[in-house]
Protein backbone atom coordinates (compact mmCIF):
# COMPACT_ATOMS: atom_id res chain seq x y z
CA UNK A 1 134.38 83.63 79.33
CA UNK A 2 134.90 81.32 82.29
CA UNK A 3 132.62 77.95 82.80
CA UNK A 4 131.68 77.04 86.05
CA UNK A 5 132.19 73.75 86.65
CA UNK A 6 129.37 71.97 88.33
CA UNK A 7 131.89 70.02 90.64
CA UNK A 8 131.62 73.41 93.23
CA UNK A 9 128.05 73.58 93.07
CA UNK A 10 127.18 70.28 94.02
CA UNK A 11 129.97 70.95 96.82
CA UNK A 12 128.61 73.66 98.05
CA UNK A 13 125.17 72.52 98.69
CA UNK A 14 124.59 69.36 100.65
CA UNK A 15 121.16 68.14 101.72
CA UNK A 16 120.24 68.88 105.83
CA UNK A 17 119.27 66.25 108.09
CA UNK A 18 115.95 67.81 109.42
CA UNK A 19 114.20 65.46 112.41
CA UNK A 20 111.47 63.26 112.26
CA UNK A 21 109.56 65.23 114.81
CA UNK A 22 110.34 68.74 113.51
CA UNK A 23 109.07 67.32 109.93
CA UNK A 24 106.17 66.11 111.82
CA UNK A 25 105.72 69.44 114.00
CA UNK A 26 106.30 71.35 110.36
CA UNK A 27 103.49 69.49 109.07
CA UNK A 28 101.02 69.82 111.41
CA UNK A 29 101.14 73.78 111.52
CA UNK A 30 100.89 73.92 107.95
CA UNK A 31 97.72 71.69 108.09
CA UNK A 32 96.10 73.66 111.27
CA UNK A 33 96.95 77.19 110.23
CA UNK A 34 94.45 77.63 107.45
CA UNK A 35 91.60 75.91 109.36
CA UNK A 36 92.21 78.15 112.29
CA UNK A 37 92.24 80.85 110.08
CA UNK A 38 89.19 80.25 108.56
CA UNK A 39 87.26 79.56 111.83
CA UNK A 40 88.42 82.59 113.48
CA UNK A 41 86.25 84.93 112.18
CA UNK A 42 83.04 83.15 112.96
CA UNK A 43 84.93 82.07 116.60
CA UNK A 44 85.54 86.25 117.18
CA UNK A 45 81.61 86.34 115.84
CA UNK A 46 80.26 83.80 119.02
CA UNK A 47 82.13 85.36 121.19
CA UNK A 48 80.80 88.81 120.68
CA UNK A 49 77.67 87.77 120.33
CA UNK A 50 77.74 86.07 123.72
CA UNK A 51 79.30 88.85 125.59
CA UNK A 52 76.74 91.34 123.96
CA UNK A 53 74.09 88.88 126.02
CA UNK A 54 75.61 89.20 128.76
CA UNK A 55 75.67 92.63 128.51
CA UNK A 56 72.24 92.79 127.99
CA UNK A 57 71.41 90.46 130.90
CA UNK A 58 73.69 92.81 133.56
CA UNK A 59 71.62 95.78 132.48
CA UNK A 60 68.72 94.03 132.76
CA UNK A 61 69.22 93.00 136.38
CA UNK A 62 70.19 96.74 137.09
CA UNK A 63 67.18 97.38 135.74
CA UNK A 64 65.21 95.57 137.44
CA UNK A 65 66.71 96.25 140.68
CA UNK A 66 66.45 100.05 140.41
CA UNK A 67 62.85 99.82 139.71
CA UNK A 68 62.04 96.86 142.99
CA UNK A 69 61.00 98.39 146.07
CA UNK A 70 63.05 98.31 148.73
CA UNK A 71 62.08 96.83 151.70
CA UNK A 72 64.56 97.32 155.00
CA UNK A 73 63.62 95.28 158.14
């Protein structure tokens, strides 16, 4: 059976020279990504909520301007 010498292996892999900045820019996603997704939901929950008001408010003024006499001069 042949033995692999570790000579070729340590050869074959060399470290990478990886930026400052894209270490940085790495870092900063991972730290952002799980707080955004965590807020999203509730975000997503707001913003339905607020366009269900104004919903609400737009048929109201129809409503209301169905039922207003109309006066023409």
């Amino acid at each position: 059976m042949k033995v692999m010498s570790t000579d070729i292996l340590s050869e074959a892999v060399q470290p990478v020279e990886i930026p400052f900045s894209t270490m940085m820019a790495l870092v900063v996603f991972a730290a952002i990504t799980p707080l955004i997704l965590l807020v999203a939901p509730a975000v997503a929950g707001q913003l339905s909520a607020i366009a269900l008001t104004i919903g609400s408010l737009v048929c109201l003024l129809l409503m209301i301007r169905r039922t207003s006499p109309v006066t023409r001069t």
